[in-house]
PDB file of N, CA and C in Angstrom:
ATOM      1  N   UNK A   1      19.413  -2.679 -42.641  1.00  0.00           N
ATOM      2  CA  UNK A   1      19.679  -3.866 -41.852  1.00  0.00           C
ATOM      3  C   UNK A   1      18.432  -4.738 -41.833  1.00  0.00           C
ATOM      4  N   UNK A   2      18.451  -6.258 -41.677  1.00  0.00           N
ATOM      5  CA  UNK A   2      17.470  -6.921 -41.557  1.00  0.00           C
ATOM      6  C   UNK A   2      17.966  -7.922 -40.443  1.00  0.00           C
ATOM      7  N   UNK A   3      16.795  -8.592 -39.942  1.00  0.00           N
ATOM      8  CA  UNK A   3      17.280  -9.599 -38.800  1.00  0.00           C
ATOM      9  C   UNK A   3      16.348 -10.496 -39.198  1.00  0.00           C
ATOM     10  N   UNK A   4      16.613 -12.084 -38.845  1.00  0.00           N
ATOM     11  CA  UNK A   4      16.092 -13.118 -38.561  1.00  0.00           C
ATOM     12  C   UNK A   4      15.837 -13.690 -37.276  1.00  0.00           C
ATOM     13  N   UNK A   5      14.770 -13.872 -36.995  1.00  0.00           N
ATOM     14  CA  UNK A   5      15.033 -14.914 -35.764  1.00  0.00           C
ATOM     15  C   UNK A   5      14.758 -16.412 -35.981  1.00  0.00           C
ATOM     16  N   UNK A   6      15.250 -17.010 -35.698  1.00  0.00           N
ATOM     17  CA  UNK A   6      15.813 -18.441 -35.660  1.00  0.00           C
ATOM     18  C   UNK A   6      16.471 -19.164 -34.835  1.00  0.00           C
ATOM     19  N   UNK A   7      15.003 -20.048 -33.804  1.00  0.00           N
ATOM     20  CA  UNK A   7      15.564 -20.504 -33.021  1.00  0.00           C
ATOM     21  C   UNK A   7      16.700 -21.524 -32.768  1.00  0.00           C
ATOM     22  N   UNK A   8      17.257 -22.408 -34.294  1.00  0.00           N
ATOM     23  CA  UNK A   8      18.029 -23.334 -34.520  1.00  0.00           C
ATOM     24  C   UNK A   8      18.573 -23.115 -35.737  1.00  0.00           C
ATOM     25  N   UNK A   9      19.338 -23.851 -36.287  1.00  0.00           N
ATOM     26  CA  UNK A   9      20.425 -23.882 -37.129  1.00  0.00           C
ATOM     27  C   UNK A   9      21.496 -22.309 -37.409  1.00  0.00           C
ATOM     28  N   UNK A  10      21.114 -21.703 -36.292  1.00  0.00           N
ATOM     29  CA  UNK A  10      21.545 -20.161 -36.918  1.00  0.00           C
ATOM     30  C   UNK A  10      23.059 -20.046 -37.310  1.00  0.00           C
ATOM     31  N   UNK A  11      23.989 -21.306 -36.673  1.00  0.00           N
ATOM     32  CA  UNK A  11      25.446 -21.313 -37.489  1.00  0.00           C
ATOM     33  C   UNK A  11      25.404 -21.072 -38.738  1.00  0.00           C
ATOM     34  N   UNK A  12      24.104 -21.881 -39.429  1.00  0.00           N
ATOM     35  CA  UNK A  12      24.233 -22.655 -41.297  1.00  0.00           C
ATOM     36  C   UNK A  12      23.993 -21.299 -41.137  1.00  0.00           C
ATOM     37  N   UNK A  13      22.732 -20.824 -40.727  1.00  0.00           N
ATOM     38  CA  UNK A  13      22.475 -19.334 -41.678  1.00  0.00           C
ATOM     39  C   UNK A  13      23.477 -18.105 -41.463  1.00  0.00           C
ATOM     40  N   UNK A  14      24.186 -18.084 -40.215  1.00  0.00           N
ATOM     41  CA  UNK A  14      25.258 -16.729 -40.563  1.00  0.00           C
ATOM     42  C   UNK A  14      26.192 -17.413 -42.048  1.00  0.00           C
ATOM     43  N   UNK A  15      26.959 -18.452 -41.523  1.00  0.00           N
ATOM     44  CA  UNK A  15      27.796 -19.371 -42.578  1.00  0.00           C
ATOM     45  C   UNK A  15      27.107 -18.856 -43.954  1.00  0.00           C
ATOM     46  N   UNK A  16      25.858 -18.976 -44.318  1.00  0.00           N
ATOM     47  CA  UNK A  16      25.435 -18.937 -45.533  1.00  0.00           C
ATOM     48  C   UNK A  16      25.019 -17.440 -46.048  1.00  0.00           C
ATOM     49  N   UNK A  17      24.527 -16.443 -44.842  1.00  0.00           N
ATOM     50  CA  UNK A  17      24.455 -15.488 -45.234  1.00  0.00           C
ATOM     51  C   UNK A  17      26.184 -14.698 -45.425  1.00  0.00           C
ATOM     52  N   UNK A  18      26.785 -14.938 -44.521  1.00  0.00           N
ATOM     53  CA  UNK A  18      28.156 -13.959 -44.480  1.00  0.00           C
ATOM     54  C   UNK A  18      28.779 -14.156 -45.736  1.00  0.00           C
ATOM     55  N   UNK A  19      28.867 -15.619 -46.718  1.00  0.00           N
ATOM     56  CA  UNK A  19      29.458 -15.759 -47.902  1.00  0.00           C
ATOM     57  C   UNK A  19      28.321 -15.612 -48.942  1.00  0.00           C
ATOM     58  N   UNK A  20      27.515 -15.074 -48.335  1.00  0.00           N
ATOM     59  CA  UNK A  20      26.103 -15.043 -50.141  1.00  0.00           C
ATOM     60  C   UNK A  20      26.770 -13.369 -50.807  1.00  0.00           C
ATOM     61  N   UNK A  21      26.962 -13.850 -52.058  1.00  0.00           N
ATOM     62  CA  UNK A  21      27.675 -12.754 -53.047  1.00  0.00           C
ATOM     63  C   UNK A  21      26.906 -13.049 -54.066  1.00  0.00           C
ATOM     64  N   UNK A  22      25.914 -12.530 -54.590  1.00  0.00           N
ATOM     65  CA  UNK A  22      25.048 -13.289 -56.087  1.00  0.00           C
ATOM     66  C   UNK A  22      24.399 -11.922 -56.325  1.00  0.00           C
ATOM     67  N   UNK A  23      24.743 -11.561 -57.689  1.00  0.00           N
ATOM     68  CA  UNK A  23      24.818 -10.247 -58.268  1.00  0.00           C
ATOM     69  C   UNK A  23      25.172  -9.040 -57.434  1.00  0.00           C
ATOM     70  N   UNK A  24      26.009  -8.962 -56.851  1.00  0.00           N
ATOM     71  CA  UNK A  24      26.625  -8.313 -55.771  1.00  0.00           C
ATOM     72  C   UNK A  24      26.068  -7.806 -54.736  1.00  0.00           C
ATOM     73  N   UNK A  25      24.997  -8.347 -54.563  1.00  0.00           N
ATOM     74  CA  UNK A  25      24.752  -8.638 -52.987  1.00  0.00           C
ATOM     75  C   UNK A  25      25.080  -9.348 -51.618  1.00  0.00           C
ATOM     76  N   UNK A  26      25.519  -8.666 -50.817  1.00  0.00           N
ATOM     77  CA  UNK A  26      25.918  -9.119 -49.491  1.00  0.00           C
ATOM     78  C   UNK A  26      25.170  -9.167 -48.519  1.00  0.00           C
ATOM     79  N   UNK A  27      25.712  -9.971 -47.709  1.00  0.00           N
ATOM     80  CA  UNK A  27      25.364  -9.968 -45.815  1.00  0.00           C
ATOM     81  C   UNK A  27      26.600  -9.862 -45.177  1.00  0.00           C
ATOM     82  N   UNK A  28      25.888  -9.130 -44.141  1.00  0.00           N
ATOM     83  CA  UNK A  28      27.380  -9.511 -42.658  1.00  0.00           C
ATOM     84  C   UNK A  28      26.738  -9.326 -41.321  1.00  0.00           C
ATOM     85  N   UNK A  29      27.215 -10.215 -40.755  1.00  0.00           N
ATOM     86  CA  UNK A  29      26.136 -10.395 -39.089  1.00  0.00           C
ATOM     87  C   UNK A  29      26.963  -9.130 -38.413  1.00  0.00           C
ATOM     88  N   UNK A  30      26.315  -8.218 -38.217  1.00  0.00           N
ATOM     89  CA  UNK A  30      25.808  -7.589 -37.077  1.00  0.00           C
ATOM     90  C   UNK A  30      26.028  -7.686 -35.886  1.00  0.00           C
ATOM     91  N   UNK A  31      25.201  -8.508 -35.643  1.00  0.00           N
ATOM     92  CA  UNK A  31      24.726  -9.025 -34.072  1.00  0.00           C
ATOM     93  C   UNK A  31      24.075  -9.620 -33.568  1.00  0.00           C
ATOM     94  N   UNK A  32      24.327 -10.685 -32.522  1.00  0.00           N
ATOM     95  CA  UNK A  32      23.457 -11.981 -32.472  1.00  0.00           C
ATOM     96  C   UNK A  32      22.905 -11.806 -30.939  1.00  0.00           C
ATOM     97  N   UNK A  33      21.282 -11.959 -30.941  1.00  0.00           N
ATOM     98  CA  UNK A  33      21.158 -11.676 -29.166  1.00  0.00           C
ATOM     99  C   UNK A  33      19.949 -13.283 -28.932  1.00  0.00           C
ATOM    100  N   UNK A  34      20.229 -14.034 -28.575  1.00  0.00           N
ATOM    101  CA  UNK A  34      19.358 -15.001 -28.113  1.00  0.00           C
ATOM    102  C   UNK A  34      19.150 -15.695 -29.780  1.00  0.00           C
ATOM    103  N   UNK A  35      18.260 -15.441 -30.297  1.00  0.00           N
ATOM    104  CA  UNK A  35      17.512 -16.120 -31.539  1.00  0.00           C
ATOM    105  C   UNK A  35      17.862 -15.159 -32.499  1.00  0.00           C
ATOM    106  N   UNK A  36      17.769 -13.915 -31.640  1.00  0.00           N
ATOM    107  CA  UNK A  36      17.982 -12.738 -33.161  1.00  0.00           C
ATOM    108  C   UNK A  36      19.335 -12.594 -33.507  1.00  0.00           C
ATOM    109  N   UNK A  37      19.129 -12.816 -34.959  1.00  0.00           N
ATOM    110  CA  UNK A  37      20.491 -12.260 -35.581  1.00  0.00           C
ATOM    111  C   UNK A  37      20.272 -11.135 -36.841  1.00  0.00           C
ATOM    112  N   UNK A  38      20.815 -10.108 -36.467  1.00  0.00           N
ATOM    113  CA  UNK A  38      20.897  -8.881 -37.163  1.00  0.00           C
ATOM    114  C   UNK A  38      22.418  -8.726 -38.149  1.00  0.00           C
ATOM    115  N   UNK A  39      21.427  -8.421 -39.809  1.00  0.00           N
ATOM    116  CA  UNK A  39      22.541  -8.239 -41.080  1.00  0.00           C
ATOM    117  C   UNK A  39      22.821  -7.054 -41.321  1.00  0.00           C
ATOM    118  N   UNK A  40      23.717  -6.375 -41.938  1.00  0.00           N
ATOM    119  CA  UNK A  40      24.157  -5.464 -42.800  1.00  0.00           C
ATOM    120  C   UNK A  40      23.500  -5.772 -44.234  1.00  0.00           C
ATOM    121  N   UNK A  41      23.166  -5.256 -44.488  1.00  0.00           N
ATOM    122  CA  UNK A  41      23.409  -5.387 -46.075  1.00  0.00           C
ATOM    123  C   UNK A  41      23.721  -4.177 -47.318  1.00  0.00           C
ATOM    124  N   UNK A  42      23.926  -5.035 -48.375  1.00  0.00           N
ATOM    125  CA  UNK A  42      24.317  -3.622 -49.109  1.00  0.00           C
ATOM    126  C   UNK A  42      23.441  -2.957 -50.082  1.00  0.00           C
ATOM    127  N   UNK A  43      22.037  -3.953 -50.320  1.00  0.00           N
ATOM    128  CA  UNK A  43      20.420  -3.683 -50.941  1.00  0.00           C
ATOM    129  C   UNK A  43      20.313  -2.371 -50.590  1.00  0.00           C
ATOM    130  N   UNK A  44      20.038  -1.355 -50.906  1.00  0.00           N
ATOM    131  CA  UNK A  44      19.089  -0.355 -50.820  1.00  0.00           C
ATOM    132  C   UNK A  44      17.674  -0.648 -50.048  1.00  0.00           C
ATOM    133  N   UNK A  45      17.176  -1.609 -50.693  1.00  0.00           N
ATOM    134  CA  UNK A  45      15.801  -1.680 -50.311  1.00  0.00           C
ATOM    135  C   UNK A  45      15.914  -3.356 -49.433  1.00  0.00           C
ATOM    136  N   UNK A  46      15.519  -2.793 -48.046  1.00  0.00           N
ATOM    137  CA  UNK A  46      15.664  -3.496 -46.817  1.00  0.00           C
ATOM    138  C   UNK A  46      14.761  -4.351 -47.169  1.00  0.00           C
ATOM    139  N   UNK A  47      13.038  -4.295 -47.204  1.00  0.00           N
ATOM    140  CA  UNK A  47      12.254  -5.710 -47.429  1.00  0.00           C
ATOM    141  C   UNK A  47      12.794  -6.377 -48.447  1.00  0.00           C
ATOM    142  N   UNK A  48      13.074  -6.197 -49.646  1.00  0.00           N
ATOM    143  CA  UNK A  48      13.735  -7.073 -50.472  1.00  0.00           C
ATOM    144  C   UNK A  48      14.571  -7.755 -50.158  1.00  0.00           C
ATOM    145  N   UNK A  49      15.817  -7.388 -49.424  1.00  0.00           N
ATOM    146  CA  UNK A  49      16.880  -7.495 -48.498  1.00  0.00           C
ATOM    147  C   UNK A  49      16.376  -9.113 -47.998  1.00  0.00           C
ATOM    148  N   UNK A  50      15.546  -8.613 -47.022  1.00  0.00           N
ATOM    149  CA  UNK A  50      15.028  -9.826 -46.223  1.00  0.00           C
ATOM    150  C   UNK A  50      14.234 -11.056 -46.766  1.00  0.00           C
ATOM    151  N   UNK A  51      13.378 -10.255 -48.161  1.00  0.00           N
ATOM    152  CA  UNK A  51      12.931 -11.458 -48.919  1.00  0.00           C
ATOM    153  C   UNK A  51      14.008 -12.343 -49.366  1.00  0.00           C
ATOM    154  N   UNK A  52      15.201 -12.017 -49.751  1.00  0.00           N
ATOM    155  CA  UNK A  52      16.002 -12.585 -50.424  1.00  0.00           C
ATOM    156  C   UNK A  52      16.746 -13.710 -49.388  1.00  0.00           C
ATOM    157  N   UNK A  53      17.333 -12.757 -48.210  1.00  0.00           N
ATOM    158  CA  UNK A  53      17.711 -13.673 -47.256  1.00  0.00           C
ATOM    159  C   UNK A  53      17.014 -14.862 -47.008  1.00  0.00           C
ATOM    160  N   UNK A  54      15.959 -14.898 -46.795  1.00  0.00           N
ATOM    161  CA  UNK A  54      14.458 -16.074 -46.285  1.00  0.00           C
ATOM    162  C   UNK A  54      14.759 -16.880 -47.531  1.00  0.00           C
ATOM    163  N   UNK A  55      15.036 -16.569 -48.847  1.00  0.00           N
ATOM    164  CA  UNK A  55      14.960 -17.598 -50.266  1.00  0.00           C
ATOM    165  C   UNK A  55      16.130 -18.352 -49.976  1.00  0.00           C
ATOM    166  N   UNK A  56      17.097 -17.653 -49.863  1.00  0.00           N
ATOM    167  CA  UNK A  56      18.244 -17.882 -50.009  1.00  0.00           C
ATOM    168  C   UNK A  56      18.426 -19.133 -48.590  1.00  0.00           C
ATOM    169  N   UNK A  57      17.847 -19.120 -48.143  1.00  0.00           N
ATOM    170  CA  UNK A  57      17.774 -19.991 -46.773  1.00  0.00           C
ATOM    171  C   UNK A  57      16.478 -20.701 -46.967  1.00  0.00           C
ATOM    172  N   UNK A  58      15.796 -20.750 -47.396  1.00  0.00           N
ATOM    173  CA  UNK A  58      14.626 -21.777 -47.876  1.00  0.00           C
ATOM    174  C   UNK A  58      15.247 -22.867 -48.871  1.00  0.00           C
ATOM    175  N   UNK A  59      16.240 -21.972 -49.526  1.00  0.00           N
ATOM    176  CA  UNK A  59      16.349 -23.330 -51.026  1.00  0.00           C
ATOM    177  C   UNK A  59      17.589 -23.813 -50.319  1.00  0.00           C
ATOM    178  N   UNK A  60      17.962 -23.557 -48.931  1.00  0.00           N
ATOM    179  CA  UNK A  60      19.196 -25.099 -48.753  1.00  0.00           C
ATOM    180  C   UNK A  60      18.260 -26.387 -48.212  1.00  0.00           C
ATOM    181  N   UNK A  61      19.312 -27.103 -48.176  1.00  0.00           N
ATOM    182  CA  UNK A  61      18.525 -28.923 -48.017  1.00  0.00           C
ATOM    183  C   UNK A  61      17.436 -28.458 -46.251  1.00  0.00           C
ATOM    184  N   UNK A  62      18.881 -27.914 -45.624  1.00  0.00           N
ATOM    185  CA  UNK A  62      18.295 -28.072 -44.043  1.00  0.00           C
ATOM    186  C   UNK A  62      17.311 -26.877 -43.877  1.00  0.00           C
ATOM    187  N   UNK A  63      17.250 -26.088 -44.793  1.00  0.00           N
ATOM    188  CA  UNK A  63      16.473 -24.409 -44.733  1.00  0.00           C
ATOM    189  C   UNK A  63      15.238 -24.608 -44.986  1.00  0.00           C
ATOM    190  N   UNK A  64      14.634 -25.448 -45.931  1.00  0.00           N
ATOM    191  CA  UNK A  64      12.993 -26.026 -46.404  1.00  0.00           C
ATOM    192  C   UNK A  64      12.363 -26.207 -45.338  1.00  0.00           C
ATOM    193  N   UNK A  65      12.677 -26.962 -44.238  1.00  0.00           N
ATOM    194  CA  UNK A  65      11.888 -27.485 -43.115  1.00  0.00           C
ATOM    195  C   UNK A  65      11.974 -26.544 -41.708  1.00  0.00           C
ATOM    196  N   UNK A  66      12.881 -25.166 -41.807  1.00  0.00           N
ATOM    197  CA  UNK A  66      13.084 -24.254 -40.972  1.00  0.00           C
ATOM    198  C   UNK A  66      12.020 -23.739 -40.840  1.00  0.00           C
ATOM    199  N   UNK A  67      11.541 -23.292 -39.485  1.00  0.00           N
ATOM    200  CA  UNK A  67      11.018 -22.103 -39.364  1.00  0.00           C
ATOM    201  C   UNK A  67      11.525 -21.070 -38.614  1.00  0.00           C
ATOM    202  N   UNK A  68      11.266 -19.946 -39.767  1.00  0.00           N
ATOM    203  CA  UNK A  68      11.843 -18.463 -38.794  1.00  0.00           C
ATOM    204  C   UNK A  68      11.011 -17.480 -39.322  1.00  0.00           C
ATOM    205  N   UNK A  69      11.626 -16.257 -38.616  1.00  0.00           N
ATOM    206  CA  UNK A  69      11.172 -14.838 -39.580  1.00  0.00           C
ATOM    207  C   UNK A  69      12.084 -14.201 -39.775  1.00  0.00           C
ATOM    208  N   UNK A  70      12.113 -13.139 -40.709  1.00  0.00           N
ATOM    209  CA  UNK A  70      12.775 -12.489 -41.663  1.00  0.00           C
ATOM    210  C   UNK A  70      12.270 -10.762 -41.379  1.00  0.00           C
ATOM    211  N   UNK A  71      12.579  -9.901 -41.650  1.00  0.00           N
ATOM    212  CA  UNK A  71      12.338  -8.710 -41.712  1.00  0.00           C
ATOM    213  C   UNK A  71      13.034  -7.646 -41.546  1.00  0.00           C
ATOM    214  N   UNK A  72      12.911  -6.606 -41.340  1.00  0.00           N
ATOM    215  CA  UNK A  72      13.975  -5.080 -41.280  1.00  0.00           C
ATOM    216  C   UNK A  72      13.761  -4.928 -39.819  1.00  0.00           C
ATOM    217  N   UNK A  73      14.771  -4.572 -39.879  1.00  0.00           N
ATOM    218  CA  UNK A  73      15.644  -3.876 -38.593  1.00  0.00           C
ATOM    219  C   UNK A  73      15.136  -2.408 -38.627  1.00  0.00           C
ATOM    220  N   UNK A  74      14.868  -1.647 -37.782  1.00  0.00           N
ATOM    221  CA  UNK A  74      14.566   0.018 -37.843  1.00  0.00           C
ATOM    222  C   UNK A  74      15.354   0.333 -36.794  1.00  0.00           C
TER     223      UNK A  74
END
């Protein structure tokens, strides 16, 4: 599991994580508490996981000028 926190836009990013399918990798929200939102994923390897999420949300139009963090869930 990995979580983001993100104090704004966090609709775009579930929206964008729940449909990201690119070389058969997934997300699925979890659980959302204040800012944090916690993924499933199906990566093996959780930091990667989260690197990918953070790219994958950096390269949209509104994601460049975001700030958040990214990381594993334990």
């Amino acid at each position: 599991m990995i979580f983001l926190n993100a104090p704004i836009q966090q609709d775009k990013i579930i929206d964008l994580l729940n449909n990201y399918n690119e070389d058969g990798v997934t997300f699925q929200l979890k659980s959302q508490n204040g800012m944090k939102l916690v993924f499933d994923t199906n990566m093996e390897d959780s930091e990667a996981a989260a690197k990918l999420a953070k790219a994958a949300i950096k390269a949209q139009r509104w994601g460049s000028v975001l700030y958040f963090q990214a990381g594993v869930e334990k």
